[in-house]
N, C-alpha and C. Protein backbone atom coordinates (compact mmCIF):
# COMPACT_ATOMS: atom_id res chain seq x y z
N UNK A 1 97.16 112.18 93.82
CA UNK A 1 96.91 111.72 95.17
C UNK A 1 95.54 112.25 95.60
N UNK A 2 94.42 111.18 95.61
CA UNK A 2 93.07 112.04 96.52
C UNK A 2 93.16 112.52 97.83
N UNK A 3 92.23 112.97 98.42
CA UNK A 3 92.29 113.75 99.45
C UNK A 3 92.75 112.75 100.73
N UNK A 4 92.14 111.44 100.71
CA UNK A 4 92.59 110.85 101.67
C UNK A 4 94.32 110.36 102.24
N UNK A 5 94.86 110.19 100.84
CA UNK A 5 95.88 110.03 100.81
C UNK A 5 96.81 111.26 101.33
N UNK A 6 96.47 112.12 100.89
CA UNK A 6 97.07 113.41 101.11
C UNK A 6 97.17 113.72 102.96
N UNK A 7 95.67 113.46 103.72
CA UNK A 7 95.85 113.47 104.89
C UNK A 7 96.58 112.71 105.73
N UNK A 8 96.40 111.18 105.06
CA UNK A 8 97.32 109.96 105.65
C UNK A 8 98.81 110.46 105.31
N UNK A 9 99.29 110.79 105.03
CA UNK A 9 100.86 111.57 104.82
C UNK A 9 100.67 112.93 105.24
N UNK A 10 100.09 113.57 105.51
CA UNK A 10 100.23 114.62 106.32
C UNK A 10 100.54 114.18 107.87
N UNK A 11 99.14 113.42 108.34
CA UNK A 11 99.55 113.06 109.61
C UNK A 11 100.63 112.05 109.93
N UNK A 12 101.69 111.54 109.06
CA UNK A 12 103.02 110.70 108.76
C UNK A 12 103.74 112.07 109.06
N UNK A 13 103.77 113.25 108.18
CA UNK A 13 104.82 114.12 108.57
C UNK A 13 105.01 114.90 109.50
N UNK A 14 103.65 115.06 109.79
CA UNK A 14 102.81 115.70 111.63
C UNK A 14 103.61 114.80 112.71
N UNK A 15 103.29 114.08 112.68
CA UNK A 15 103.90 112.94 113.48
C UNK A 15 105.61 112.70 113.80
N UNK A 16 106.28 112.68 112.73
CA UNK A 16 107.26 112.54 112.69
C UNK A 16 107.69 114.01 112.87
N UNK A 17 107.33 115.13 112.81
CA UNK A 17 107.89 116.33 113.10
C UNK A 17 107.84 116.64 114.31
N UNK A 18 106.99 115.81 114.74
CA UNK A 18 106.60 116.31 116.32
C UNK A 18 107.93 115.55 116.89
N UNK A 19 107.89 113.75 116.53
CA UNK A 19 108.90 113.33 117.32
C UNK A 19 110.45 113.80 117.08
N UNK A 20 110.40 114.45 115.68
CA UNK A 20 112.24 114.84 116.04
C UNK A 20 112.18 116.27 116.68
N UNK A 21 111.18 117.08 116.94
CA UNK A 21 111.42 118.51 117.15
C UNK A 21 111.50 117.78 119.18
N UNK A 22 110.92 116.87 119.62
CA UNK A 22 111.19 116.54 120.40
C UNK A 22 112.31 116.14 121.27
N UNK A 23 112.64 115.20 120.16
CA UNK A 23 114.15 114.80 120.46
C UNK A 23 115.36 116.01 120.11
N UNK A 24 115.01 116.73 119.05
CA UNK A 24 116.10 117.78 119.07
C UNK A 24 115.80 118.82 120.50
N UNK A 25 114.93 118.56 120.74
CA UNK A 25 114.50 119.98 122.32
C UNK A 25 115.73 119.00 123.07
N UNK A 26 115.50 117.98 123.60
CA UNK A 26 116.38 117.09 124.53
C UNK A 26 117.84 117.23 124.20
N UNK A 27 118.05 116.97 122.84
CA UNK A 27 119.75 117.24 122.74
C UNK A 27 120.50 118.24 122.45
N UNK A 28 119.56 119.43 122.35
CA UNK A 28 120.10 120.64 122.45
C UNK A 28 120.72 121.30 123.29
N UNK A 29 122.02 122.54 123.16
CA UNK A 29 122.41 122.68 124.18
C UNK A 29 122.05 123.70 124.68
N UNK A 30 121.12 124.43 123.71
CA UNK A 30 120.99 125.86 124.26
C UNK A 30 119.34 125.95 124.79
N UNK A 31 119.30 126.92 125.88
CA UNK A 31 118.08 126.06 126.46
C UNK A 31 116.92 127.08 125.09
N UNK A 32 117.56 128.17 124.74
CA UNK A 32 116.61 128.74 123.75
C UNK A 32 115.85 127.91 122.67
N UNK A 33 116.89 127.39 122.03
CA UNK A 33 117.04 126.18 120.74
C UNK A 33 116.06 125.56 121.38
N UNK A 34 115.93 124.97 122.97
CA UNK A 34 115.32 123.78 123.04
C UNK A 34 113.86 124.24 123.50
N UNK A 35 113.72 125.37 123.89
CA UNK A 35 112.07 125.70 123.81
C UNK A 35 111.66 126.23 122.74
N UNK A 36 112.17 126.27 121.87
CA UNK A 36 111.86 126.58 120.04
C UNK A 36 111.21 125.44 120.00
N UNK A 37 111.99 124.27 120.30
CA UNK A 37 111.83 122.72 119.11
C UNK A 37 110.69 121.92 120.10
N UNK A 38 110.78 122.33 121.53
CA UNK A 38 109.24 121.98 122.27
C UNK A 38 108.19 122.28 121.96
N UNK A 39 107.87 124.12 121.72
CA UNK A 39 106.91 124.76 120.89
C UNK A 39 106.56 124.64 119.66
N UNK A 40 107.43 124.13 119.16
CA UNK A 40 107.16 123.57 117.94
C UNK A 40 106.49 121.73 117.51
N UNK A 41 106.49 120.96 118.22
CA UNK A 41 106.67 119.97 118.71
C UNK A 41 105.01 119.80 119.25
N UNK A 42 104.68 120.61 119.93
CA UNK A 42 103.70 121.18 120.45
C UNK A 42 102.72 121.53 119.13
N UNK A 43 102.96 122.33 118.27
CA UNK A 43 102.27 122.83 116.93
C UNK A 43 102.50 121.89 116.23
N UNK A 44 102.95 120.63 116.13
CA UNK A 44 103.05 119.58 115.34
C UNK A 44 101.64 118.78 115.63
N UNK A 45 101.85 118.58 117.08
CA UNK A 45 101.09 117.77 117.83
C UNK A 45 99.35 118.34 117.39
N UNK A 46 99.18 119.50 117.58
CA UNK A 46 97.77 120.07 117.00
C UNK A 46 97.40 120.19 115.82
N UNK A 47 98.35 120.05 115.11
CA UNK A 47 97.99 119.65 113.11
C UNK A 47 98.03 118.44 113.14
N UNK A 48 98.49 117.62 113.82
CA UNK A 48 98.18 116.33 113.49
C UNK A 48 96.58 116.01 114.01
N UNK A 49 96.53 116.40 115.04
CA UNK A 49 94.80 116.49 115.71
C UNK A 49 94.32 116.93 114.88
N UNK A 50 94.73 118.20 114.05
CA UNK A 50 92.88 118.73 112.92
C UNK A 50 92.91 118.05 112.01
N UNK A 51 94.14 117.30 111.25
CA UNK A 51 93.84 116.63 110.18
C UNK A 51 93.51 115.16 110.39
N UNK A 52 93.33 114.83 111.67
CA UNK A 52 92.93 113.36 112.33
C UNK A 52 91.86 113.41 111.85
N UNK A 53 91.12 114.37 113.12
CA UNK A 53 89.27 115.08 113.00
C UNK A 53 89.19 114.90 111.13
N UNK A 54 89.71 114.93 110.07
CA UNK A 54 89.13 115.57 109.15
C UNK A 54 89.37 114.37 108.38
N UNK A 55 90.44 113.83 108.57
CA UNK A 55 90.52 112.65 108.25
C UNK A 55 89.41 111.23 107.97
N UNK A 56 89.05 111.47 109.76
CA UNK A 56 88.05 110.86 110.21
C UNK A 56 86.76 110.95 109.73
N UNK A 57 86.70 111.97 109.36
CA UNK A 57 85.00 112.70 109.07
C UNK A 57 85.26 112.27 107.93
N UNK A 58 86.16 112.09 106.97
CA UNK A 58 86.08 111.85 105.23
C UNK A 58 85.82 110.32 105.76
N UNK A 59 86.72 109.64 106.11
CA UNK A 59 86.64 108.03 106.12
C UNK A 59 85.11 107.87 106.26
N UNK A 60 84.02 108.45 107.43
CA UNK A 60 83.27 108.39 107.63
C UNK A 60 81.92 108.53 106.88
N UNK A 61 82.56 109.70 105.64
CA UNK A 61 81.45 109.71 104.55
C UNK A 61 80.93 110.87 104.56
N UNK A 62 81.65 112.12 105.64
CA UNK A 62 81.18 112.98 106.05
C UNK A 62 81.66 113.93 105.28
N UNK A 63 81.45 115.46 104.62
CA UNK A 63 82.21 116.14 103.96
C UNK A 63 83.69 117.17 104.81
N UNK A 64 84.28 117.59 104.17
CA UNK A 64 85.17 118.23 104.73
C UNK A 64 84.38 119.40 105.61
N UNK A 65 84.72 119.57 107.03
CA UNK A 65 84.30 120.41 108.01
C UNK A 65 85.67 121.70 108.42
N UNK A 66 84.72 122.71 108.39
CA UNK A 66 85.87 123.65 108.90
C UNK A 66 86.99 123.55 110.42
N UNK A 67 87.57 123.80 110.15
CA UNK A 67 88.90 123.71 111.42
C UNK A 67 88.76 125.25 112.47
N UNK A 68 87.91 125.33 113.40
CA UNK A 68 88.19 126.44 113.94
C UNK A 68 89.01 127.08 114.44
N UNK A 69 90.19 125.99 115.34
CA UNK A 69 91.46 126.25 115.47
C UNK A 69 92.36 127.26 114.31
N UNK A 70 91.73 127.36 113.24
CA UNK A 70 92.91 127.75 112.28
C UNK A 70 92.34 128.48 111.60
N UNK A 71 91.44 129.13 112.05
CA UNK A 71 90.41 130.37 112.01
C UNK A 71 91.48 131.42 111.26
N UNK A 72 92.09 131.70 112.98
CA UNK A 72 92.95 132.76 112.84
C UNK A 72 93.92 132.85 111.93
N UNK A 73 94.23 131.96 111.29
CA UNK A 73 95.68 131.76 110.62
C UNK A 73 95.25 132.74 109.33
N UNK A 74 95.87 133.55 108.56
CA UNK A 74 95.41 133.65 107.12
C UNK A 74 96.23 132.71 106.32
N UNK A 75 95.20 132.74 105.06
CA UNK A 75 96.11 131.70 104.11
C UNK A 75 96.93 132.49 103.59
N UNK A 76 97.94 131.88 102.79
CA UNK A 76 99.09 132.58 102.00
C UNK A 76 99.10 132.08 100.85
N UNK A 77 99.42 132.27 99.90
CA UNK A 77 100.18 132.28 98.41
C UNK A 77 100.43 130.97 98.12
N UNK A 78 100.05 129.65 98.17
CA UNK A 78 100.76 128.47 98.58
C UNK A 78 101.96 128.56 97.24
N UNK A 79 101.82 129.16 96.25
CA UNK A 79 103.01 129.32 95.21
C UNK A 79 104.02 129.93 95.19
N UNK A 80 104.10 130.44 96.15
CA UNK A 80 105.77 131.31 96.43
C UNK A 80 106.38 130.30 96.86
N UNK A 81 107.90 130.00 96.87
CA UNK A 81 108.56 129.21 97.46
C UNK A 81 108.88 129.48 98.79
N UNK A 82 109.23 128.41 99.38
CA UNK A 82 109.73 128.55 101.36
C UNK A 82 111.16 128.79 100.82
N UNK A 83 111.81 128.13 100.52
CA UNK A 83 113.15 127.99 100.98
C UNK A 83 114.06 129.18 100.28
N UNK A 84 114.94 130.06 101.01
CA UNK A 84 115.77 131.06 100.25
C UNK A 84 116.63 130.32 99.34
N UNK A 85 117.00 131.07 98.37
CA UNK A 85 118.14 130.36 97.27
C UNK A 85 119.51 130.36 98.36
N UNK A 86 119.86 129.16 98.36
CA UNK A 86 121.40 129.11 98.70
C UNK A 86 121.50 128.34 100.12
N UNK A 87 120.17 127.76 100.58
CA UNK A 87 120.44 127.23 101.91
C UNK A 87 119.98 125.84 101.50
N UNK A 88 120.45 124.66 101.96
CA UNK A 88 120.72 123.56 101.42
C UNK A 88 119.75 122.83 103.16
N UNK A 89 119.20 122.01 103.27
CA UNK A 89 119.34 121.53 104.81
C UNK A 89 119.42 119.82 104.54
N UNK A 90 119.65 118.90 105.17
CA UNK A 90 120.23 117.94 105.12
C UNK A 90 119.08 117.31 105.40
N UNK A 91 119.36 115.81 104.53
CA UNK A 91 118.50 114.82 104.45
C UNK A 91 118.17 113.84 105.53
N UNK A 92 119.59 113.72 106.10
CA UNK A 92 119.58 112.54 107.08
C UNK A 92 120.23 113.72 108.59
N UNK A 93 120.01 113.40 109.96
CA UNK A 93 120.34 113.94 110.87
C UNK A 93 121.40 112.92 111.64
N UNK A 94 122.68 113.27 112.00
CA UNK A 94 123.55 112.01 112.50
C UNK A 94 122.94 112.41 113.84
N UNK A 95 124.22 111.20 113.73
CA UNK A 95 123.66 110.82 115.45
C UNK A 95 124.69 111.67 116.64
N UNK A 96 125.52 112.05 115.80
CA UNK A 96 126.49 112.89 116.33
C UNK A 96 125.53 114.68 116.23
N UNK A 97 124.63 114.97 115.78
CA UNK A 97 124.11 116.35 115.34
C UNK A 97 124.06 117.63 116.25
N UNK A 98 124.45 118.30 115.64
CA UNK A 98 124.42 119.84 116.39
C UNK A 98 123.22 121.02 116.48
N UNK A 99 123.34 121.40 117.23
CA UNK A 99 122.15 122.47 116.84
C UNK A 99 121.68 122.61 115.89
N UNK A 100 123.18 123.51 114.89
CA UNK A 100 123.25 123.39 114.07
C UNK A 100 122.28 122.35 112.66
N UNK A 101 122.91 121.22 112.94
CA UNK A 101 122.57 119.88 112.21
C UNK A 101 120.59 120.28 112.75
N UNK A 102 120.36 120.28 113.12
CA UNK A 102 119.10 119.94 113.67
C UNK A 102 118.18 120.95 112.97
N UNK A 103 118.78 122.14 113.17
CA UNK A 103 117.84 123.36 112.79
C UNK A 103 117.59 123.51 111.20
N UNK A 104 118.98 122.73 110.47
CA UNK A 104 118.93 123.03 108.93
C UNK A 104 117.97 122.03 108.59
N UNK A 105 118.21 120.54 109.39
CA UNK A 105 116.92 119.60 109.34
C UNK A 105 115.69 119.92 109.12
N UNK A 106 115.57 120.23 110.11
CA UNK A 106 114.12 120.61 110.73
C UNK A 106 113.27 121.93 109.85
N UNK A 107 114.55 122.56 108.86
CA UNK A 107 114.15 123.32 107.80
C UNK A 107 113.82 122.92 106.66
N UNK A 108 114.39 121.79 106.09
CA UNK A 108 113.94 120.63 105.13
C UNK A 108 113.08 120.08 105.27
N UNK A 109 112.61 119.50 106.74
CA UNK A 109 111.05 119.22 107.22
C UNK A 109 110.16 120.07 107.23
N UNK A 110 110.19 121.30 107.37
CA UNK A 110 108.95 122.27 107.10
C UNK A 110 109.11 122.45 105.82
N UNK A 111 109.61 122.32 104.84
CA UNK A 111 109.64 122.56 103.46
C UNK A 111 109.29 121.74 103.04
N UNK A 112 109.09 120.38 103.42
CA UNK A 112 108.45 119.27 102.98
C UNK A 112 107.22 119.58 103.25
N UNK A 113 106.59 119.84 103.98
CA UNK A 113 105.25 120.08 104.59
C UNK A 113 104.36 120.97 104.03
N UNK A 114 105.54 122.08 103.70
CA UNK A 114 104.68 123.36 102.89
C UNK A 114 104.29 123.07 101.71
N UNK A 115 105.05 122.01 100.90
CA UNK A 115 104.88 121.68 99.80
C UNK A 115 103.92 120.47 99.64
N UNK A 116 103.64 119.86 100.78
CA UNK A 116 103.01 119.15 100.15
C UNK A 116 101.18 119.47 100.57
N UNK A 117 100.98 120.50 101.56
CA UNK A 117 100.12 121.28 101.78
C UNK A 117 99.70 121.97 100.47
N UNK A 118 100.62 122.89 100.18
CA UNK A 118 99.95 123.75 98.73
C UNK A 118 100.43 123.14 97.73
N UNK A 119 100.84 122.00 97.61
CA UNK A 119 100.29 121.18 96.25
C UNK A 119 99.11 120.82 96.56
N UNK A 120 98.58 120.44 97.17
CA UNK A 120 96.91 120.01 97.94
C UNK A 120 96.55 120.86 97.19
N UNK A 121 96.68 122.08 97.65
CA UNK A 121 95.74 123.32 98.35
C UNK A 121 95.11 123.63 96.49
N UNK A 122 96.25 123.69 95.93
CA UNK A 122 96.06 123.94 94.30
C UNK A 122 95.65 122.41 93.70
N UNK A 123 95.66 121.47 94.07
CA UNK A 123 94.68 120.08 93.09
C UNK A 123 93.37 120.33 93.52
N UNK A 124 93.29 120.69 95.09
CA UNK A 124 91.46 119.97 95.35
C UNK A 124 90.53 121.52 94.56
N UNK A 125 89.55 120.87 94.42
CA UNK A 125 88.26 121.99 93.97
C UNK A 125 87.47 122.10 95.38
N UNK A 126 87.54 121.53 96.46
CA UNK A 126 86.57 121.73 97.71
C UNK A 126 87.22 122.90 98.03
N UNK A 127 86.27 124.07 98.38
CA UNK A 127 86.86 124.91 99.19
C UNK A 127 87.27 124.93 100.62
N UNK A 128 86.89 123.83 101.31
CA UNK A 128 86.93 123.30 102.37
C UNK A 128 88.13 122.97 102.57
N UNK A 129 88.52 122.09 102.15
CA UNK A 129 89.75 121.72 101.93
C UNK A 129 90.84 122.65 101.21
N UNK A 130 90.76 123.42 100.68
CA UNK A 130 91.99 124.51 99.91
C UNK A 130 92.20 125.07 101.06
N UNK A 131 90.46 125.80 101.90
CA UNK A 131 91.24 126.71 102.71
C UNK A 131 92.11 126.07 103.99
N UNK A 132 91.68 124.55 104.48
CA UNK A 132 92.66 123.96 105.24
C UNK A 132 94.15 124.10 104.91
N UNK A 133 94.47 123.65 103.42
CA UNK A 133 95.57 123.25 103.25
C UNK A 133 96.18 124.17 103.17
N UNK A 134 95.68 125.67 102.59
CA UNK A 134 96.99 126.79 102.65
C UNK A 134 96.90 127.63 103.87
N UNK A 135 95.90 126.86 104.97
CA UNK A 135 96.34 127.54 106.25
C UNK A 135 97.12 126.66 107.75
N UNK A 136 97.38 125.22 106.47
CA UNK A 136 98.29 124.21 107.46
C UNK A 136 99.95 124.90 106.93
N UNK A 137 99.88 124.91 105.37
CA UNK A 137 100.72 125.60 104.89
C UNK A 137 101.08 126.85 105.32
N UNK A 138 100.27 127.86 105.42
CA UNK A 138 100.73 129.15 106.18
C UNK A 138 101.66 128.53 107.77
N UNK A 139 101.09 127.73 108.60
CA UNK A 139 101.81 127.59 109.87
C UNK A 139 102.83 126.84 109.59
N UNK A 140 102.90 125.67 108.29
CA UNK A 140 104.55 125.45 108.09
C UNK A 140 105.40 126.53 107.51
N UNK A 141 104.93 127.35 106.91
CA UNK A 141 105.84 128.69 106.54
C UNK A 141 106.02 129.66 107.80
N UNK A 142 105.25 129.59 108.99
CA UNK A 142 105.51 130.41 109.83
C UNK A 142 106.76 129.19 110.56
N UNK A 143 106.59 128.20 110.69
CA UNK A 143 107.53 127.66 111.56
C UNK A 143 108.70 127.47 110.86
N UNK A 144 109.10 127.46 109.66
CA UNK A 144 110.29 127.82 108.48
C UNK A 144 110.94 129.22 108.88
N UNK A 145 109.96 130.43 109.07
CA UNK A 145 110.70 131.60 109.35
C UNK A 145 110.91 131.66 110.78
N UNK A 146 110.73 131.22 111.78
CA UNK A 146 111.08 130.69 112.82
C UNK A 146 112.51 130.12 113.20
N UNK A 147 112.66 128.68 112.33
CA UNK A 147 113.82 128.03 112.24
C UNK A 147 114.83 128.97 111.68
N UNK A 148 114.58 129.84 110.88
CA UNK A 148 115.65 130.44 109.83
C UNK A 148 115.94 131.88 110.83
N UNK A 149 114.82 132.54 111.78
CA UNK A 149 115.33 133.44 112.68
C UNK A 149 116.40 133.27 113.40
N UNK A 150 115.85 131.41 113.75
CA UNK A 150 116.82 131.06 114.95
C UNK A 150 118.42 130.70 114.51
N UNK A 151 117.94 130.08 112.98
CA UNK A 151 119.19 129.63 112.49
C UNK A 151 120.35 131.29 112.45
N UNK A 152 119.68 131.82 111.59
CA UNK A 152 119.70 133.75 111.17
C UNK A 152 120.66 134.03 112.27
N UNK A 153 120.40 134.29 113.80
CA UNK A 153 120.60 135.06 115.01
C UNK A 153 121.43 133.93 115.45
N UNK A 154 121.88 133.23 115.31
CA UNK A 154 123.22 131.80 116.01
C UNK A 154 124.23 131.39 114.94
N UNK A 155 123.81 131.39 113.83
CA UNK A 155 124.61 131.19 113.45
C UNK A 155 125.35 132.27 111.83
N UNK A 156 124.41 133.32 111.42
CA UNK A 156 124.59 134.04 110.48
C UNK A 156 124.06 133.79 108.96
N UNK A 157 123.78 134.55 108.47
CA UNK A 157 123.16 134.02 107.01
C UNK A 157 123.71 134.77 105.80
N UNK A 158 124.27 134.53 105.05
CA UNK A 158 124.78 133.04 104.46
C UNK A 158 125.75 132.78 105.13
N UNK A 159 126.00 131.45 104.92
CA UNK A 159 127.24 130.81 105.60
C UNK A 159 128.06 130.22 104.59
């Protein structure tokens, strides 16, 4: 997958993370749960903006430009795995879904993300781009240990 491709499905999963962390804020019952999945929703919404900008600038002919927003972030390891052994999260979300249902979701969605960030991060040779991708990756691994606090503290781990 070249670089362009890689962004055009990033901002597909940006996008779509934003709109279910949205909709899970709304059908949640706990008002905690539901300013998790706003704030989060929120951090969807601004990765989809830097990889627009960068997007844009490639279509344009322009080289990859640094992200200042994500300055602060350090990169991480993109080769360690996210997900602990033994937690499973579900593919499809009913329509009937619980907190519960939502949070193990929404853990399968950042694991999608991380992975497909530091697979990036390890194909491209631009350094420009590596250091984007394992510091979009670092904030889907921060919002993974997030979900798994919240999951962790409501509902217990393992289950």
């Amino acid at each position: 997958m070249d670089e362009i491709q890689v962004l055009t499905l990033a901002m597909k999963l940006e996008q779509a993370g934003r709109d279910f962390y949205r909709q899970a804020a709304e059908r949640s019952r706990d008002p905690e749960t539901a300013e998790m999945f706003r704030t989060l929703a929120e951090d969807e919404t601004h990765h989809y903006d830097y990889i627009e900008r960068q997007y844009n600038a490639l279509k344009a002919g322009d080289s990859w430009e640094p992200v200042p927003e994500l300055d602060s972030i350090k990169a991480i390891d993109t080769r360690a795995p996210i997900f602990p052994k033994g937690v499973a999260a579900s593919e499809k979300l009913p329509q009937d879904a619980t907190d519960e249902d939502a949070l193990l979701f929404a853990l399968g969605a950042e694991v999608k993300s991380f992975e497909l960030y530091s697979k990036s991060a390890g194909e491209t040779d631009n350094p420009e781009a590596k250091k984007m991708f394992q510091r979009l990756a670092s904030t889907e691994r921060g919002h993974f240990d997030l979900l798994m606090l919240r999951y962790e503290s409501v509902y217990g781990y393992p289950r």
